[in-house]
Structures are given as structure tokens and as C-alpha cells.
PDB file of N, CA and C in Angstrom:
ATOM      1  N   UNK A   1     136.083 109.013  58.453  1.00  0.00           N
ATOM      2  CA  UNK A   1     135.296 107.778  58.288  1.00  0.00           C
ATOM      3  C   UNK A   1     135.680 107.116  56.967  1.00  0.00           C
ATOM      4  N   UNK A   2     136.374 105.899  56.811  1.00  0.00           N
ATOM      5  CA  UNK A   2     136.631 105.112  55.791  1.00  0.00           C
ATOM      6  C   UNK A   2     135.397 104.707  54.815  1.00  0.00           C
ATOM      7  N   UNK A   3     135.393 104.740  53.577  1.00  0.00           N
ATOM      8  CA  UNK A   3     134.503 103.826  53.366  1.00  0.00           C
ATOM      9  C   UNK A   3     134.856 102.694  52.820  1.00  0.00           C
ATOM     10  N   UNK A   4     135.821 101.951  52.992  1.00  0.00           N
ATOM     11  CA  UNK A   4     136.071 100.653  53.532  1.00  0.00           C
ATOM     12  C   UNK A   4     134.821  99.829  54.530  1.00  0.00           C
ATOM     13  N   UNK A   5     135.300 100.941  55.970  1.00  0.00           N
ATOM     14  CA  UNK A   5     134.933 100.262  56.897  1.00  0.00           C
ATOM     15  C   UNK A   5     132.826 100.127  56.860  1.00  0.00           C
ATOM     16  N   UNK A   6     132.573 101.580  56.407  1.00  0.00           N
ATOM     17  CA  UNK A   6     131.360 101.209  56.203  1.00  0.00           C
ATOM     18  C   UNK A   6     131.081 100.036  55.280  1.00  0.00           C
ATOM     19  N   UNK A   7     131.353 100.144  54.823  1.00  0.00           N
ATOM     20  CA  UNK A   7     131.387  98.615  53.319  1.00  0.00           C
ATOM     21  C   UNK A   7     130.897  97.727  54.339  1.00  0.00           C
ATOM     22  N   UNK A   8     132.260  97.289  54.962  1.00  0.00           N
ATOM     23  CA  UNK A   8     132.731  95.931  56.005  1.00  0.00           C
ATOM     24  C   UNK A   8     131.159  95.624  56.687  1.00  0.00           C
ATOM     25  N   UNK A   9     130.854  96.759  57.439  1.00  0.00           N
ATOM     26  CA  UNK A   9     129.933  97.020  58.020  1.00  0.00           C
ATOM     27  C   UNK A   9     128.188  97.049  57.700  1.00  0.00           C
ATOM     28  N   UNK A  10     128.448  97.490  56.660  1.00  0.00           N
ATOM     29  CA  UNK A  10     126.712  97.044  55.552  1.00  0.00           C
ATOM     30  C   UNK A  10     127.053  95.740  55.102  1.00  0.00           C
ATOM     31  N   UNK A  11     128.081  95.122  54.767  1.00  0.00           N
ATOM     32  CA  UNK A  11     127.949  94.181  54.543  1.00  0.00           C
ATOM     33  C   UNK A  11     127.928  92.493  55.510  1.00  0.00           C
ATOM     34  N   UNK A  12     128.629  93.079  56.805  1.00  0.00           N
ATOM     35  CA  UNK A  12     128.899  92.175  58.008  1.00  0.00           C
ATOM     36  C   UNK A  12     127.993  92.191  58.995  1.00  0.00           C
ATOM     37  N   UNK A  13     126.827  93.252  58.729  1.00  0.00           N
ATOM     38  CA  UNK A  13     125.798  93.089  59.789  1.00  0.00           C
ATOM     39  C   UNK A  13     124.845  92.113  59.300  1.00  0.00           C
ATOM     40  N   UNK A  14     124.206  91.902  57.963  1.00  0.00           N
ATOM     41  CA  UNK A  14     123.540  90.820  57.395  1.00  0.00           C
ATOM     42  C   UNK A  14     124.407  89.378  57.549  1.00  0.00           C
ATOM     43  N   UNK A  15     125.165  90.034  57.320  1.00  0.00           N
ATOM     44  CA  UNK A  15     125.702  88.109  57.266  1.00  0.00           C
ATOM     45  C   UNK A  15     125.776  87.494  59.246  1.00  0.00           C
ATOM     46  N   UNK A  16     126.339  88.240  59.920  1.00  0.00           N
ATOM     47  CA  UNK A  16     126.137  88.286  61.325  1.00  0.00           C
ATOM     48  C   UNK A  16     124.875  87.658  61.876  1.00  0.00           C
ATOM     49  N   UNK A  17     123.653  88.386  61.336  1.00  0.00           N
ATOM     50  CA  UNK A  17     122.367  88.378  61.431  1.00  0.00           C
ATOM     51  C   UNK A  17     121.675  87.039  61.030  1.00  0.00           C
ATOM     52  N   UNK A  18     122.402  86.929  59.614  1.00  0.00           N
ATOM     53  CA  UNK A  18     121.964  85.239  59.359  1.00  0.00           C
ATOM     54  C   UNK A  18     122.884  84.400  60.101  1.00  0.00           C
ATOM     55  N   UNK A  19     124.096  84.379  60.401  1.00  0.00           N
ATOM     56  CA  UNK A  19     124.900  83.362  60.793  1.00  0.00           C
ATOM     57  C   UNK A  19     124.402  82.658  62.098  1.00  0.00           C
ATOM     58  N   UNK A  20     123.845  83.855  62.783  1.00  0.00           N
ATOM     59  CA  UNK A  20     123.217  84.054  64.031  1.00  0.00           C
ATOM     60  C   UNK A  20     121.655  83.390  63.859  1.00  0.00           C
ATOM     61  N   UNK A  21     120.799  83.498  62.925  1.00  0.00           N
ATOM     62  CA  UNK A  21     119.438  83.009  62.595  1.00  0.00           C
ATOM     63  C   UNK A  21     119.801  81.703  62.560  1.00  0.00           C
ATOM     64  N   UNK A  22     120.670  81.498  61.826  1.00  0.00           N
ATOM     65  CA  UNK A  22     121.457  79.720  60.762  1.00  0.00           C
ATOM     66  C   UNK A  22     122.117  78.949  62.562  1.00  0.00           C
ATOM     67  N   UNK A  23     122.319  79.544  63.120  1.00  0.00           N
ATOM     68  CA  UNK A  23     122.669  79.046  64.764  1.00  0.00           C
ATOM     69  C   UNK A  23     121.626  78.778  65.763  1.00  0.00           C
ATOM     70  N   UNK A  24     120.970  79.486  65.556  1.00  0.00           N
ATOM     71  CA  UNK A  24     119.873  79.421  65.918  1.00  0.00           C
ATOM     72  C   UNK A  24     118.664  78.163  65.429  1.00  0.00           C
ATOM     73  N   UNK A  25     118.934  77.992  64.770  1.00  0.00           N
ATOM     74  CA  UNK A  25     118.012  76.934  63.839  1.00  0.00           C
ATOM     75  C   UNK A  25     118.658  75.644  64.093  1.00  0.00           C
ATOM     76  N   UNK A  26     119.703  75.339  63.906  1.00  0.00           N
ATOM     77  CA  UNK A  26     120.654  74.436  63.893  1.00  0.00           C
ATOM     78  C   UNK A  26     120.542  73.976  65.801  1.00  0.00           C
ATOM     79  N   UNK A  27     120.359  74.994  66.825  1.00  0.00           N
ATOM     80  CA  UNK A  27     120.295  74.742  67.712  1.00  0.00           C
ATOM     81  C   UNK A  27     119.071  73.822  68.078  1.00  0.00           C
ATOM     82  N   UNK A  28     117.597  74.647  67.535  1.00  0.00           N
ATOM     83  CA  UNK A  28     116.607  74.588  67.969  1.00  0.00           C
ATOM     84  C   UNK A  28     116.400  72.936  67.022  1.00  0.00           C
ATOM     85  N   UNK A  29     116.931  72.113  66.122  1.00  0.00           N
ATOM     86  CA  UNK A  29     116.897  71.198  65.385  1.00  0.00           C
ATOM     87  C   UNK A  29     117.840  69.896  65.817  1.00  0.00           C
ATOM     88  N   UNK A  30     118.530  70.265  66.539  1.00  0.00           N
ATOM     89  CA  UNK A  30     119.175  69.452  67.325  1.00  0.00           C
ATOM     90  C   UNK A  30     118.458  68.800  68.639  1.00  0.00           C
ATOM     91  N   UNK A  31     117.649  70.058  69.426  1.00  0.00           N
ATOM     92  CA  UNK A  31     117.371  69.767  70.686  1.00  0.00           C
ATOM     93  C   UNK A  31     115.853  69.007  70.041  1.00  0.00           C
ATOM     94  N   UNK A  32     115.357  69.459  69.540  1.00  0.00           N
ATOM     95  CA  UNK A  32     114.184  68.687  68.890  1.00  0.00           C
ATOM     96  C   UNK A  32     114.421  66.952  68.370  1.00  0.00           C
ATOM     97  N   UNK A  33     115.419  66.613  67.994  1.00  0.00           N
ATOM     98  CA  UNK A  33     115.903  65.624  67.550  1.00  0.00           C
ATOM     99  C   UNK A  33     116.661  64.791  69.246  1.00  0.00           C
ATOM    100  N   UNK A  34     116.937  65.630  69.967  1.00  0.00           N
ATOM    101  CA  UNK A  34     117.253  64.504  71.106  1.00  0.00           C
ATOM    102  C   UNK A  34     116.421  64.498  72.197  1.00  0.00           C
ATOM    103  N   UNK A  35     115.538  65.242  72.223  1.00  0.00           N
ATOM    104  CA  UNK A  35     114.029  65.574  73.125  1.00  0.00           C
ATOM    105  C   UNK A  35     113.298  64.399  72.861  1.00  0.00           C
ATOM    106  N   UNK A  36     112.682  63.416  73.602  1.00  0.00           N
ATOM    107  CA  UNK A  36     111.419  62.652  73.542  1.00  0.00           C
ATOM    108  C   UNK A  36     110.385  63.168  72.591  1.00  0.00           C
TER     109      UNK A  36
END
């Protein structure tokens, strides 16, 4: 087991997690904005 890859990995699941929240938001702010 590298610890590289754990690194990669504690560090790429948070950012994943927000990128994914930050997509999410961005989605839900769009459809709100072209919805009646």
C-alpha cells in the first residue's frame, strides 16, 4: 500500500464531495432561475 496513494485518496474524496455539492447547487440554481 503506497502512501502516495492514500494521500491522493484523503485528499480526493473531500474535494470529490464538494465538487459534487458545488454541482449540485449550481444545478439546483439554474433550474430555479428558468422555472416560473
Amino acid at each position: 500500500m503506497e502512501p502516495q496513494h492514500s494521500y491522493l485518496r484523503l485528499v480526493g474524496d473531500p474535494v470529490l464531495a464538494s465538487a459534487l455539492g458545488a454541482a449540485d447547487a449550481a444545478g439546483q440554481a439554474v433550474r430555479g432561475t428558468t422555472s416560473p
